[in-house]
PDB file of N, CA and C in Angstrom:
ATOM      1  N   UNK A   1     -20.838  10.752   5.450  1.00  0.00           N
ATOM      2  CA  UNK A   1     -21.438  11.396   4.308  1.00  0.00           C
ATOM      3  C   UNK A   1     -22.955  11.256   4.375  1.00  0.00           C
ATOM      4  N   UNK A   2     -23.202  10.203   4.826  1.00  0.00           N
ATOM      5  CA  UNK A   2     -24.946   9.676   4.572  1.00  0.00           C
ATOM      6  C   UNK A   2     -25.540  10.478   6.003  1.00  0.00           C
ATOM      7  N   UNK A   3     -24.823  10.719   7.043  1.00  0.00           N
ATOM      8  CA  UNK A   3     -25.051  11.398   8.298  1.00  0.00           C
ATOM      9  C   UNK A   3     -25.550  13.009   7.635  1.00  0.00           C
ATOM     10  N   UNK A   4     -24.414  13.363   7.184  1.00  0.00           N
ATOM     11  CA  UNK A   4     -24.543  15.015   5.997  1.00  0.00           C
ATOM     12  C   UNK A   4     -25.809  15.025   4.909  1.00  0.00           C
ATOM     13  N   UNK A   5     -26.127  14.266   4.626  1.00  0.00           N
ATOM     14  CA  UNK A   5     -27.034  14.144   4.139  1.00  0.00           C
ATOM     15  C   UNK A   5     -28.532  14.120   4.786  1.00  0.00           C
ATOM     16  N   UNK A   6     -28.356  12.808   5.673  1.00  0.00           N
ATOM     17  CA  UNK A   6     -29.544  13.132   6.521  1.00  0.00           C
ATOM     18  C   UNK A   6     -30.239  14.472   7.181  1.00  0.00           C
ATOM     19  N   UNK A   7     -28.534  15.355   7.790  1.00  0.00           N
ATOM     20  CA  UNK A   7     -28.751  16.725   8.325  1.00  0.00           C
ATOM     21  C   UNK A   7     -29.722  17.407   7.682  1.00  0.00           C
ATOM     22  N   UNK A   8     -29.369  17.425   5.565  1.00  0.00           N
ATOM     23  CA  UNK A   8     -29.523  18.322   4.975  1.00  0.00           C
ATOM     24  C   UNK A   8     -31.039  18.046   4.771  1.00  0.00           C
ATOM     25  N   UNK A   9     -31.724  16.954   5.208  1.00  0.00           N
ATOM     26  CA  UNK A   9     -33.321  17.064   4.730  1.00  0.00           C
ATOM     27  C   UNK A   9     -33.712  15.493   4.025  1.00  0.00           C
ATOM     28  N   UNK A  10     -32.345  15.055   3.517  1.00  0.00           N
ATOM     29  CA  UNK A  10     -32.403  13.446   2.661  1.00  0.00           C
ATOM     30  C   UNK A  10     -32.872  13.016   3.515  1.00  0.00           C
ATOM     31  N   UNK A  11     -34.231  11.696   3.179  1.00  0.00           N
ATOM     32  CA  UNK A  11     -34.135  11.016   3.490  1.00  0.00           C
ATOM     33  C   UNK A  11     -32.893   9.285   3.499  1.00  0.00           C
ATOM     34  N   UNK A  12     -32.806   8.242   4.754  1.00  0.00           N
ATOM     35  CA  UNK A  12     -31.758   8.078   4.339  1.00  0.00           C
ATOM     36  C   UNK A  12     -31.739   6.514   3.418  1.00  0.00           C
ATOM     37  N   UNK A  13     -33.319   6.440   3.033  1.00  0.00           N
ATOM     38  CA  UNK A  13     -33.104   5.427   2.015  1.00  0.00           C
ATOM     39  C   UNK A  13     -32.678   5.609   0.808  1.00  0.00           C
ATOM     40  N   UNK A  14     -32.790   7.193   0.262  1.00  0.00           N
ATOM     41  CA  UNK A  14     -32.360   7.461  -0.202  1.00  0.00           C
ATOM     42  C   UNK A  14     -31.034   7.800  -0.433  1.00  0.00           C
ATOM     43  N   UNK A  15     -30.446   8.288   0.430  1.00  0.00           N
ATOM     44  CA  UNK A  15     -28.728   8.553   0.986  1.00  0.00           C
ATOM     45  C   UNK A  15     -28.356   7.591   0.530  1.00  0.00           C
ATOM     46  N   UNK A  16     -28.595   6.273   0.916  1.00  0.00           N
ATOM     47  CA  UNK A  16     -27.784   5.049   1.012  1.00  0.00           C
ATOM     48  C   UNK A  16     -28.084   4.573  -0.418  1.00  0.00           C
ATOM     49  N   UNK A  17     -29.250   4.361  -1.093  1.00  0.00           N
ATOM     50  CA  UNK A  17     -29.587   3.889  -2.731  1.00  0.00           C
ATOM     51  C   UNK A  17     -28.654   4.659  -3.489  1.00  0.00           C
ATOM     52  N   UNK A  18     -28.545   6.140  -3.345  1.00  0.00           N
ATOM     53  CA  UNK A  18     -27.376   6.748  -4.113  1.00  0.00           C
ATOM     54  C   UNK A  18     -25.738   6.738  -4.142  1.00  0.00           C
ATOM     55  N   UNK A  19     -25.412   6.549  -2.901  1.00  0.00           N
ATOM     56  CA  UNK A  19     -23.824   6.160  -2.765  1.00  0.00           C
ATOM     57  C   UNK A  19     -24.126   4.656  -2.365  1.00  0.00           C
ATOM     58  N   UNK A  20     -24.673   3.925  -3.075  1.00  0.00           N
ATOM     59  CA  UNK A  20     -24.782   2.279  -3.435  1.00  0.00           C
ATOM     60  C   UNK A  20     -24.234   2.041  -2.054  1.00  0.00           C
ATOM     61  N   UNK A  21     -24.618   1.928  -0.918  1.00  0.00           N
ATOM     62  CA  UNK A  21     -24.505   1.134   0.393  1.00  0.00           C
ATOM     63  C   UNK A  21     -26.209   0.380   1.042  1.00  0.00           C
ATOM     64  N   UNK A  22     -26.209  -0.253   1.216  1.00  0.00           N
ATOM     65  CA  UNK A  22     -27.258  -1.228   1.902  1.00  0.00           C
ATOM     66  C   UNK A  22     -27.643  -0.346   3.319  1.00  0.00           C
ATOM     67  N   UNK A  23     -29.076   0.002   3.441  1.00  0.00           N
ATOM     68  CA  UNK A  23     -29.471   0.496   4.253  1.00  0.00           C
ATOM     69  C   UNK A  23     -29.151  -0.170   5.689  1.00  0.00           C
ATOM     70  N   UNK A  24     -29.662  -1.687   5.368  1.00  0.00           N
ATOM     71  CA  UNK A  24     -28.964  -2.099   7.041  1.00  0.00           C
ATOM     72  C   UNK A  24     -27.299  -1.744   7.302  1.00  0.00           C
ATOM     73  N   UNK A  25     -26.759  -2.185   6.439  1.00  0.00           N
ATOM     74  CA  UNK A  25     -24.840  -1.719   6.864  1.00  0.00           C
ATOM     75  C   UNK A  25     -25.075  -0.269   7.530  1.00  0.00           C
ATOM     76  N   UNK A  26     -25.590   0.477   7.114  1.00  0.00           N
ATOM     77  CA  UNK A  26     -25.591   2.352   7.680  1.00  0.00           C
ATOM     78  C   UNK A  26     -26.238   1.695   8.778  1.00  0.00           C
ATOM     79  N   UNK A  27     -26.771   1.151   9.047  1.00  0.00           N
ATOM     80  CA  UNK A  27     -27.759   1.206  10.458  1.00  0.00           C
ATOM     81  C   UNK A  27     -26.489   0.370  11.631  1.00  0.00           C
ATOM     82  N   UNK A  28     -26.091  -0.480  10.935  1.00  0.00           N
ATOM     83  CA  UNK A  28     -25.280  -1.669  11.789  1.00  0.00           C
ATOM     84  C   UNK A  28     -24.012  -0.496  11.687  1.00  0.00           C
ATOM     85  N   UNK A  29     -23.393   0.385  11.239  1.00  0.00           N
ATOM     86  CA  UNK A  29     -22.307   0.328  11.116  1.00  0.00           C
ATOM     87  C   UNK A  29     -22.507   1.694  12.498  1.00  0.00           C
ATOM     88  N   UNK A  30     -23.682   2.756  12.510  1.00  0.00           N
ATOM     89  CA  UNK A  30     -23.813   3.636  13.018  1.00  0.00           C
ATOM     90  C   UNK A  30     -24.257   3.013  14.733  1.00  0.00           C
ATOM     91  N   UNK A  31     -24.765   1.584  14.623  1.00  0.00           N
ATOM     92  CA  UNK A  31     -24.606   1.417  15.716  1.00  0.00           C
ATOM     93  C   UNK A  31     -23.393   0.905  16.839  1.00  0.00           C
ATOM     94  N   UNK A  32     -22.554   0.061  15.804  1.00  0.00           N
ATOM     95  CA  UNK A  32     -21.409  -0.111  16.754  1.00  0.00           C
ATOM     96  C   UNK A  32     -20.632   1.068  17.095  1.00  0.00           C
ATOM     97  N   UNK A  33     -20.129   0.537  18.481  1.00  0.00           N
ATOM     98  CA  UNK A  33     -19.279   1.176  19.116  1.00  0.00           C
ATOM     99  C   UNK A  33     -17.655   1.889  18.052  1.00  0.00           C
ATOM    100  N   UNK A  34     -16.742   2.567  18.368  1.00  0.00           N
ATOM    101  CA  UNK A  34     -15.764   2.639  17.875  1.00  0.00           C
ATOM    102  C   UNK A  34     -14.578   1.808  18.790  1.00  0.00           C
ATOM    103  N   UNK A  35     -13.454   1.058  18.273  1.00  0.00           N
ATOM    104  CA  UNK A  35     -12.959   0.161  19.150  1.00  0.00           C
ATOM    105  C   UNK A  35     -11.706   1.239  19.834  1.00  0.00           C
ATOM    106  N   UNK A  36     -11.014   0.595  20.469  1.00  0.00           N
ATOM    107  CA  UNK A  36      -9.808   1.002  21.126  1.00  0.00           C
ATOM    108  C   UNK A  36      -9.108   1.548  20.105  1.00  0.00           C
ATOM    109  N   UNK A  37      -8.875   0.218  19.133  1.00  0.00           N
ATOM    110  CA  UNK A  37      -7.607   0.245  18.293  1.00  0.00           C
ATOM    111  C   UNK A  37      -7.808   1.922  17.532  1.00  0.00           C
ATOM    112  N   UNK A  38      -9.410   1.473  16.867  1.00  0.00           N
ATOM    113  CA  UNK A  38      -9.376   3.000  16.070  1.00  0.00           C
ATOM    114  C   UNK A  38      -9.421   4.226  16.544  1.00  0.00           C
ATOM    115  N   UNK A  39      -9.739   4.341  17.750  1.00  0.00           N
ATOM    116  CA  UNK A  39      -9.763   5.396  18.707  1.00  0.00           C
ATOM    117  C   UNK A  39      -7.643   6.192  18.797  1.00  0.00           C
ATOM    118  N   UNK A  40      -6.951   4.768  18.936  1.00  0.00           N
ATOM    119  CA  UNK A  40      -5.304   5.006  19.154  1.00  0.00           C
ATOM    120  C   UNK A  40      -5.004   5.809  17.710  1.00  0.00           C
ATOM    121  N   UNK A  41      -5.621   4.767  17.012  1.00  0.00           N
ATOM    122  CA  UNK A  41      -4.944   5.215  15.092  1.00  0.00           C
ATOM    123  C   UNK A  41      -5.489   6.873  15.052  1.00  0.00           C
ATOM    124  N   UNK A  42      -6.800   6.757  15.258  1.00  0.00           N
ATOM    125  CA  UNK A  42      -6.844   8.407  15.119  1.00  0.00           C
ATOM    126  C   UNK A  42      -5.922   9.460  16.212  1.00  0.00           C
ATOM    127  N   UNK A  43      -6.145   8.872  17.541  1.00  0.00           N
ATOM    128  CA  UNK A  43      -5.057   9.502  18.069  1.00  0.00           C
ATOM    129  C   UNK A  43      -3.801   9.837  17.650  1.00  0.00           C
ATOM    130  N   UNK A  44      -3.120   9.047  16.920  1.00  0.00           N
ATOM    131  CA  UNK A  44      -1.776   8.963  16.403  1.00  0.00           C
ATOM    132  C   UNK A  44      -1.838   9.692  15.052  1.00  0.00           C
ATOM    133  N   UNK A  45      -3.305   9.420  14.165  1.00  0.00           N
ATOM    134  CA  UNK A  45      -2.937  10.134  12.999  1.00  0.00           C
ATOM    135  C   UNK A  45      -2.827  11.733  13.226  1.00  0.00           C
ATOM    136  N   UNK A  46      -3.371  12.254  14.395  1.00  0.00           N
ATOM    137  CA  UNK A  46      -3.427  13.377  15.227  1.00  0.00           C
ATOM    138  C   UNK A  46      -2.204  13.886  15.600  1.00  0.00           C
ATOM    139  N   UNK A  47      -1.687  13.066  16.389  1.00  0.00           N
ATOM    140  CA  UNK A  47       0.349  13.281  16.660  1.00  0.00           C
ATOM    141  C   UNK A  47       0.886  13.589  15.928  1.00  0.00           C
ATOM    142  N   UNK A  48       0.620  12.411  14.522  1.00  0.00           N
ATOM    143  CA  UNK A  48       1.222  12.482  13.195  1.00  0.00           C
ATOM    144  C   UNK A  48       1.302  13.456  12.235  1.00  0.00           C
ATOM    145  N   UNK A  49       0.063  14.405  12.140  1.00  0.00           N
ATOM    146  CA  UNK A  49      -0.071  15.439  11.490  1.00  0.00           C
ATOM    147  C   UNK A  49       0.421  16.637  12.098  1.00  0.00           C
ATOM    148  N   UNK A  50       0.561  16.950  13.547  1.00  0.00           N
ATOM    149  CA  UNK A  50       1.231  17.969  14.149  1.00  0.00           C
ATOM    150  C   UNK A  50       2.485  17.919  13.717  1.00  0.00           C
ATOM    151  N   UNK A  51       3.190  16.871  13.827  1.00  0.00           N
ATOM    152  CA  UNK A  51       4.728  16.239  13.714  1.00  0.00           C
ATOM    153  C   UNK A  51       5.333  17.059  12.338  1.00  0.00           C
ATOM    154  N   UNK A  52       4.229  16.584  11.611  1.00  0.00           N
ATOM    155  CA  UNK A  52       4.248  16.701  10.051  1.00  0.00           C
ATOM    156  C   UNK A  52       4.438  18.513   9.659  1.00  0.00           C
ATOM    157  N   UNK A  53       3.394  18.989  10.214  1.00  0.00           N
ATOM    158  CA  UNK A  53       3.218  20.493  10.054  1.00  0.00           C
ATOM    159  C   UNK A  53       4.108  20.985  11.000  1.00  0.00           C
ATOM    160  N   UNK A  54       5.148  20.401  12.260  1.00  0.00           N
ATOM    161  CA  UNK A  54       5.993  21.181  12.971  1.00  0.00           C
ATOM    162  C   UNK A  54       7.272  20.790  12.031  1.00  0.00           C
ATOM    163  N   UNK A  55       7.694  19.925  11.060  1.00  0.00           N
ATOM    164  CA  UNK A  55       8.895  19.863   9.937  1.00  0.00           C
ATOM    165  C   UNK A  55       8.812  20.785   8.849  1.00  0.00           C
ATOM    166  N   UNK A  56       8.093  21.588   9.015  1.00  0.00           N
ATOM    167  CA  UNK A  56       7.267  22.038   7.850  1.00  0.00           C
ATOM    168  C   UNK A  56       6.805  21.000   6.309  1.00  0.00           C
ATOM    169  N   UNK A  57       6.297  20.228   6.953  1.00  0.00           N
ATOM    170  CA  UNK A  57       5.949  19.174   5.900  1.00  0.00           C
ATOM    171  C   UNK A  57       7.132  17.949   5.051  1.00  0.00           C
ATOM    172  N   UNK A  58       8.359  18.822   5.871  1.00  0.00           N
ATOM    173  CA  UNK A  58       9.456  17.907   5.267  1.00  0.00           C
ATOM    174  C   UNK A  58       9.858  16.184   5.408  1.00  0.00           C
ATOM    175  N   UNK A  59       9.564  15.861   6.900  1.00  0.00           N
ATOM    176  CA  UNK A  59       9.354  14.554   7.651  1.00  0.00           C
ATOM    177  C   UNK A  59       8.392  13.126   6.839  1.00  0.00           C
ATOM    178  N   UNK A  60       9.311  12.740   6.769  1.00  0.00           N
ATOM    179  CA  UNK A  60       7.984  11.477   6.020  1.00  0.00           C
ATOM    180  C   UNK A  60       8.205  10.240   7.284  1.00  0.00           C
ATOM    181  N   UNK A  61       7.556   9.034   6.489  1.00  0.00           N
ATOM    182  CA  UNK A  61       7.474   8.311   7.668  1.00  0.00           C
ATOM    183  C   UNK A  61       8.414   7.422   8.849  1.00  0.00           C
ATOM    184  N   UNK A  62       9.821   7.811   8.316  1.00  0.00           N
ATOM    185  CA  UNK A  62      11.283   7.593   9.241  1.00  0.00           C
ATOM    186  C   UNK A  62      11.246   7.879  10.128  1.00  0.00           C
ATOM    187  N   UNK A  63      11.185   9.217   9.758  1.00  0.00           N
ATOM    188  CA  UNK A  63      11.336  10.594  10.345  1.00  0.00           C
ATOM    189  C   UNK A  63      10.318  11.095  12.260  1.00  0.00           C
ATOM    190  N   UNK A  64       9.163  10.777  11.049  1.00  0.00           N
ATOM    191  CA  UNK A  64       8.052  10.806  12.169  1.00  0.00           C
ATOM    192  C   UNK A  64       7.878  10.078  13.342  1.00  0.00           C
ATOM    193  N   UNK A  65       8.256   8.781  12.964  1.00  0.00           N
ATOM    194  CA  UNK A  65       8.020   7.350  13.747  1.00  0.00           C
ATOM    195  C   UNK A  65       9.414   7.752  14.761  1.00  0.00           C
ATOM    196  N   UNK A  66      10.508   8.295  14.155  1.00  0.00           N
ATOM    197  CA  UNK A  66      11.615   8.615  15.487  1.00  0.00           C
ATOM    198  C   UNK A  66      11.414   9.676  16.202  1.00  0.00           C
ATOM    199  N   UNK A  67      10.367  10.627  15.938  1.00  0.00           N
ATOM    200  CA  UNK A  67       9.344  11.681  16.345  1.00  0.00           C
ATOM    201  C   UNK A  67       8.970  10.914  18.094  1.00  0.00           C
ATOM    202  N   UNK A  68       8.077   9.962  17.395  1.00  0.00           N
ATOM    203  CA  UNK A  68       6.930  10.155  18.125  1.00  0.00           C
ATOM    204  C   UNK A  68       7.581   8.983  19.301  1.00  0.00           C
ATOM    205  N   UNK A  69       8.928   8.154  18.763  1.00  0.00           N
ATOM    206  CA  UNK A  69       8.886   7.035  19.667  1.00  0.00           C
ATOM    207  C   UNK A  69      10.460   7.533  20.516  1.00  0.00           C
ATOM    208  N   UNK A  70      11.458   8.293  20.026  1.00  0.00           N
ATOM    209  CA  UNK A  70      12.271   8.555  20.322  1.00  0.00           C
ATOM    210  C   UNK A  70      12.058  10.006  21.223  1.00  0.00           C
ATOM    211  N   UNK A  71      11.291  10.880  20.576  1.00  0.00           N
ATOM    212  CA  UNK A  71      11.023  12.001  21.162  1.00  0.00           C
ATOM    213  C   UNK A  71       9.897  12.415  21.986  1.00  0.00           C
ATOM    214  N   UNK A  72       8.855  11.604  21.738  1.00  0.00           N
ATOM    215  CA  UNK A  72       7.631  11.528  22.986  1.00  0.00           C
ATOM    216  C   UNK A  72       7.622  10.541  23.833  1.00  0.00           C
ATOM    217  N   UNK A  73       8.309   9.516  23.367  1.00  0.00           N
ATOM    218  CA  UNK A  73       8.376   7.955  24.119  1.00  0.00           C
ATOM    219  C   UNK A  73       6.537   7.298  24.016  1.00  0.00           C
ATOM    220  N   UNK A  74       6.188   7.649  22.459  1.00  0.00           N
ATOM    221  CA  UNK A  74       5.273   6.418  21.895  1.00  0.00           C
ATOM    222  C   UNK A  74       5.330   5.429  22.193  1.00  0.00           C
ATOM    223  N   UNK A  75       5.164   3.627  21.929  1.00  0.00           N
ATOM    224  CA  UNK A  75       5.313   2.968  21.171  1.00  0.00           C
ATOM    225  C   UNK A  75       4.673   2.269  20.056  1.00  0.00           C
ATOM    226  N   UNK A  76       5.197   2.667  19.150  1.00  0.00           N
ATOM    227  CA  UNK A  76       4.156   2.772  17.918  1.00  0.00           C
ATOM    228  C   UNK A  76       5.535   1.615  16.767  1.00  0.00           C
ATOM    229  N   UNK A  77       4.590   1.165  16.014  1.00  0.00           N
ATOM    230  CA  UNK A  77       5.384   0.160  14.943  1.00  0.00           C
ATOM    231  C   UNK A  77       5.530   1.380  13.608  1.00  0.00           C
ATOM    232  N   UNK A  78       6.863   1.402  13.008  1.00  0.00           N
ATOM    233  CA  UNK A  78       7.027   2.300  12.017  1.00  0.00           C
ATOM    234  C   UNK A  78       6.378   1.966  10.904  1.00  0.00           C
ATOM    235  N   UNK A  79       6.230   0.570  10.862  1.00  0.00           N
ATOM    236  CA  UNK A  79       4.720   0.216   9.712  1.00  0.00           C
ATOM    237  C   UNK A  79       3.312   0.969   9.848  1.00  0.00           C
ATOM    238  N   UNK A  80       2.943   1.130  10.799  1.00  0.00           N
ATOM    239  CA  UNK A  80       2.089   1.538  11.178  1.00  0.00           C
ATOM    240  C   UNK A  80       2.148   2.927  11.232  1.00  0.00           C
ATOM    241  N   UNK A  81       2.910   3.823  11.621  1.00  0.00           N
ATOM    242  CA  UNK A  81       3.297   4.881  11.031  1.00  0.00           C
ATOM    243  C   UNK A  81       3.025   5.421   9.528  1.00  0.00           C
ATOM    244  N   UNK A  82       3.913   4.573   8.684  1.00  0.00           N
ATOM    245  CA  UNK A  82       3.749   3.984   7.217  1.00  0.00           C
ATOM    246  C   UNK A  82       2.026   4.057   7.090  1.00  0.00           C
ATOM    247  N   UNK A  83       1.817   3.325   7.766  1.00  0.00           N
ATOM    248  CA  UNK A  83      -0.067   3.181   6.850  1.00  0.00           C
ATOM    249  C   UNK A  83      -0.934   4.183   7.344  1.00  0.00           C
ATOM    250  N   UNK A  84      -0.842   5.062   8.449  1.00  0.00           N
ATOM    251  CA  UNK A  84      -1.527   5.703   9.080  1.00  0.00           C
ATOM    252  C   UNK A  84      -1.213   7.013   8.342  1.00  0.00           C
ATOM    253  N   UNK A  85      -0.108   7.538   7.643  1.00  0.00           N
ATOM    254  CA  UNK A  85       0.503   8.751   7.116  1.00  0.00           C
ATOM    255  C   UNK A  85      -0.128   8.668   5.645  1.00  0.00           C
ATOM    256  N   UNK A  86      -0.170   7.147   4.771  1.00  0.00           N
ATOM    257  CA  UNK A  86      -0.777   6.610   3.533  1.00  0.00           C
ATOM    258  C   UNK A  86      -1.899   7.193   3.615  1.00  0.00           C
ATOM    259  N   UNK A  87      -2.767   6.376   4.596  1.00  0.00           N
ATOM    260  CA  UNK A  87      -4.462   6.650   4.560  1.00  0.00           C
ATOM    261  C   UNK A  87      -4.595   8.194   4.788  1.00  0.00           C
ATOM    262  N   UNK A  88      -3.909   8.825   5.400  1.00  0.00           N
ATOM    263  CA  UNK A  88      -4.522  10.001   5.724  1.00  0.00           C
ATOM    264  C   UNK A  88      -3.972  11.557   4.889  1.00  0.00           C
ATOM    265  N   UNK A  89      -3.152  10.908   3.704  1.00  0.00           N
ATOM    266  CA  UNK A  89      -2.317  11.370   2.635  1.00  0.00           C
ATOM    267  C   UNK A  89      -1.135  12.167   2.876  1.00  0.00           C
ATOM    268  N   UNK A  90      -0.327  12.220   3.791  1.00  0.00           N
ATOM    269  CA  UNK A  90       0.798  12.531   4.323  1.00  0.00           C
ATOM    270  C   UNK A  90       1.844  12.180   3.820  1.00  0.00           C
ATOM    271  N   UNK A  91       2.808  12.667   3.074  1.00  0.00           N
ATOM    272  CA  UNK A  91       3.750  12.346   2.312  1.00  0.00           C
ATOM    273  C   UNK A  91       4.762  13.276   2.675  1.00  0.00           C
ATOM    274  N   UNK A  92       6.269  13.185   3.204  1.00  0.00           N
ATOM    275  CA  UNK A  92       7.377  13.676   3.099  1.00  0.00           C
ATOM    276  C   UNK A  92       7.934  14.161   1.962  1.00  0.00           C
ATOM    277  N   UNK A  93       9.053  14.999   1.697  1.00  0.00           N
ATOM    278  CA  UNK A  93       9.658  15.269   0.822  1.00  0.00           C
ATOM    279  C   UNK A  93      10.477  14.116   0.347  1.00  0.00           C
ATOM    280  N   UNK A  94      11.074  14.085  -0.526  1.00  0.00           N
ATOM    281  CA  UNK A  94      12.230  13.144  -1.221  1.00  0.00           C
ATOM    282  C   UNK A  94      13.571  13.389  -0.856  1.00  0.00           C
ATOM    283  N   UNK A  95      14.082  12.062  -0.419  1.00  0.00           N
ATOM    284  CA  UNK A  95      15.712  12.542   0.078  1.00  0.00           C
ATOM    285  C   UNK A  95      16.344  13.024  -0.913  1.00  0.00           C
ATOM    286  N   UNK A  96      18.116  13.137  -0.850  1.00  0.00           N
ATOM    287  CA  UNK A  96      18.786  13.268  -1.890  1.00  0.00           C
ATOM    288  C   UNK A  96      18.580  12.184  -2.828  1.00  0.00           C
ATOM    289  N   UNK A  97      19.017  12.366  -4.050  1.00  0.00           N
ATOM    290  CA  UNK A  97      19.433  11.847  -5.000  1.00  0.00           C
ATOM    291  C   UNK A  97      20.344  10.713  -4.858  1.00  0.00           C
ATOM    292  N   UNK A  98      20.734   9.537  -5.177  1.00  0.00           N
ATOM    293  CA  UNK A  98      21.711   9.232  -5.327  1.00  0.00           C
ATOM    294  C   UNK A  98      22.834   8.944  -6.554  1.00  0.00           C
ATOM    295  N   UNK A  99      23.970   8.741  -6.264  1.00  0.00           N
ATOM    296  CA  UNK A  99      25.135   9.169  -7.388  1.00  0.00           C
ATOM    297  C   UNK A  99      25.355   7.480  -7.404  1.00  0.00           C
ATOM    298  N   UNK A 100      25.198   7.067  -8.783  1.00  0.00           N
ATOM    299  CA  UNK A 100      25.805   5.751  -8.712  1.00  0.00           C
ATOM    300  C   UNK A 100      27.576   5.927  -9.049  1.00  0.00           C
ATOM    301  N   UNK A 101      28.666   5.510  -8.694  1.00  0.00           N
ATOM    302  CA  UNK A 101      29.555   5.625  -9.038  1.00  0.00           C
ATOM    303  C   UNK A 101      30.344   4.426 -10.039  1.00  0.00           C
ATOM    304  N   UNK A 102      30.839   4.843 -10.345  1.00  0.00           N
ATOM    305  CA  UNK A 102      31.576   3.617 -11.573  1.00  0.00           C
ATOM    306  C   UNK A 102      33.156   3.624 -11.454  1.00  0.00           C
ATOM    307  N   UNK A 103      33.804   2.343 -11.006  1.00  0.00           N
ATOM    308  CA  UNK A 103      34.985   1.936 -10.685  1.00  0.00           C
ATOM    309  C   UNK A 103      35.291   2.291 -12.078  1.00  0.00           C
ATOM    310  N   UNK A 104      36.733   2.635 -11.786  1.00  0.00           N
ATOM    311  CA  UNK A 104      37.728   2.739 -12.658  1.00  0.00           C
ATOM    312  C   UNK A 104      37.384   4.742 -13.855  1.00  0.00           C
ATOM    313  N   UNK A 105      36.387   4.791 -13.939  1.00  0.00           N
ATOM    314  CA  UNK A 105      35.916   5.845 -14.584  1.00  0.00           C
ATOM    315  C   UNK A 105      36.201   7.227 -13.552  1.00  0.00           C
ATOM    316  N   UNK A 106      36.787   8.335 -14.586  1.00  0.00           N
ATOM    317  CA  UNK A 106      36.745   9.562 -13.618  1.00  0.00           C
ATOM    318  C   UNK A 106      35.826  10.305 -13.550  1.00  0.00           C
ATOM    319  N   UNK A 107      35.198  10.837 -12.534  1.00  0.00           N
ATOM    320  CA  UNK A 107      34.507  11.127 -12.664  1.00  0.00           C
ATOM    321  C   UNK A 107      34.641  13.077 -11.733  1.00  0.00           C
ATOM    322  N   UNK A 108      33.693  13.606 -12.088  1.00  0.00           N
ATOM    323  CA  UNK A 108      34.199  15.031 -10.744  1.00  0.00           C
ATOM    324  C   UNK A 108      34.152  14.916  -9.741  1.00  0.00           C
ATOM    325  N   UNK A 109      34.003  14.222  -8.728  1.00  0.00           N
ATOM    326  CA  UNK A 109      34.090  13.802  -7.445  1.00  0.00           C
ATOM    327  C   UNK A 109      35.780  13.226  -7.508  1.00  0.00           C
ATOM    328  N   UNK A 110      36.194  13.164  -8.817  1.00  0.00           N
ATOM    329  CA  UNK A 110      37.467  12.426  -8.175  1.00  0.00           C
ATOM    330  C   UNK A 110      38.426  13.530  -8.638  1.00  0.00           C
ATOM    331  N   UNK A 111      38.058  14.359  -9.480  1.00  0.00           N
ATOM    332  CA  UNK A 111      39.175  15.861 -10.408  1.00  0.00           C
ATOM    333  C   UNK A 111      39.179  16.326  -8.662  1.00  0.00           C
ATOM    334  N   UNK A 112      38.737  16.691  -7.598  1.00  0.00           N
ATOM    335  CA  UNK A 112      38.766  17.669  -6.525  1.00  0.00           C
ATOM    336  C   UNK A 112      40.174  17.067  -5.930  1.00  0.00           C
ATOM    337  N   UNK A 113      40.468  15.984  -5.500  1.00  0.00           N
ATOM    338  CA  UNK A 113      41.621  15.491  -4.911  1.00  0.00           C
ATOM    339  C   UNK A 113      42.762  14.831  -5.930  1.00  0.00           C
ATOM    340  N   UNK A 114      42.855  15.084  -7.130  1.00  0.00           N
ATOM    341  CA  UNK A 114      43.378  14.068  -8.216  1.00  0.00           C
ATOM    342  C   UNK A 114      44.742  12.878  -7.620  1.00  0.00           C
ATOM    343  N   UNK A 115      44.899  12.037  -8.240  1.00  0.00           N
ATOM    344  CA  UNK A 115      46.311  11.543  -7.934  1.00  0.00           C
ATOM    345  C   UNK A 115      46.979  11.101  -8.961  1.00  0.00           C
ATOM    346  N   UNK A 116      47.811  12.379  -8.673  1.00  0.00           N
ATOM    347  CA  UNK A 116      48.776  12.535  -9.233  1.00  0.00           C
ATOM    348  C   UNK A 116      50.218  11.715  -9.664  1.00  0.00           C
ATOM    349  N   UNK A 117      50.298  11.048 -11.135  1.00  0.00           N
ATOM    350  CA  UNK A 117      50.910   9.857 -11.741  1.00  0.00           C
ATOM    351  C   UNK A 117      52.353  10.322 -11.276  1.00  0.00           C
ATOM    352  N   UNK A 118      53.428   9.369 -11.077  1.00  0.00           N
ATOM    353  CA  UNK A 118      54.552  10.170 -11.420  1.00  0.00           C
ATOM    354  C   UNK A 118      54.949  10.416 -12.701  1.00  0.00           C
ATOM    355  N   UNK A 119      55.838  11.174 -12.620  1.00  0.00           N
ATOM    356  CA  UNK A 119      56.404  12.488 -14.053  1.00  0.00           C
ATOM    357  C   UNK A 119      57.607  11.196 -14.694  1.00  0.00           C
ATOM    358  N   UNK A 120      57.259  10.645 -15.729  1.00  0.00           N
ATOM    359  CA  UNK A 120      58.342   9.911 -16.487  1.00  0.00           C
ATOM    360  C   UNK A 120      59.142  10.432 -17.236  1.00  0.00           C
ATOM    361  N   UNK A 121      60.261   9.698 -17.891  1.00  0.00           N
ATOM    362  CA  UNK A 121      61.264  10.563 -18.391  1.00  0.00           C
ATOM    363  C   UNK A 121      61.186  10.241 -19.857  1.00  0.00           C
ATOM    364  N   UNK A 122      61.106  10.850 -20.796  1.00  0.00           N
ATOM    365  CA  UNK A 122      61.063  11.025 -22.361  1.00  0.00           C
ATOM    366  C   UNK A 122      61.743  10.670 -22.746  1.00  0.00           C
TER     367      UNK A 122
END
């Protein structure tokens, strides 16, 4: 953001006094390197979003993680999956519903097959 800014003409003591960051952090942060790790995560959040838009958005993070490790031969931790889909706002649809059932109670799942009492005599 403070980079976009600079483009636009800001100076960047200013940049940084307005979105409350410390001028040295922008300086220290623009000078380190980017590591491995974050270099993979973006890679993956990259995989991840193709994955995502080839389900048509249906896939959440189960789904994906058996994507990328079952079907590309990743190896990736499904936690990590999980946090990488979070941060980058990726959300699946919702499974079914579930039916709690209750012993002894009839319910319509049970009218389809009934069982049938025997016929007593009056």
């Amino acid at each position: 953001m403070i980079d976009r800014l600079i483009d636009a003409g800001v100076p960047a003591d200013r940049s940084c006094r307005v979105l409350g960051i410390a001028r040295q952090n922008y300086y220290k942060a623009k000078r380190t390197p980017t590591t491995p790790t974050q270099l993979r995560r973006e890679w993956l959040t990259g995989l991840i979003r193709e994955e995502h838009v080839a389900s048509r958005g249906t896939y959440g993070y189960r789904r994906v993680h058996a994507e990328l490790t079952l079907g590309m031969g990743i190896t990736v931790c499904e936690r990590t999956v999980w946090l990488l889909m979070n941060r980058a706002g990726i959300y699946g649809l919702p499974g079914p519903t579930r039916v709690k059932r209750l012993r002894g109670v009839a319910t319509s799942g049970d009218l389809v097959n009934p069982e049938v009492p025997p016929a007593t005599a009056q």
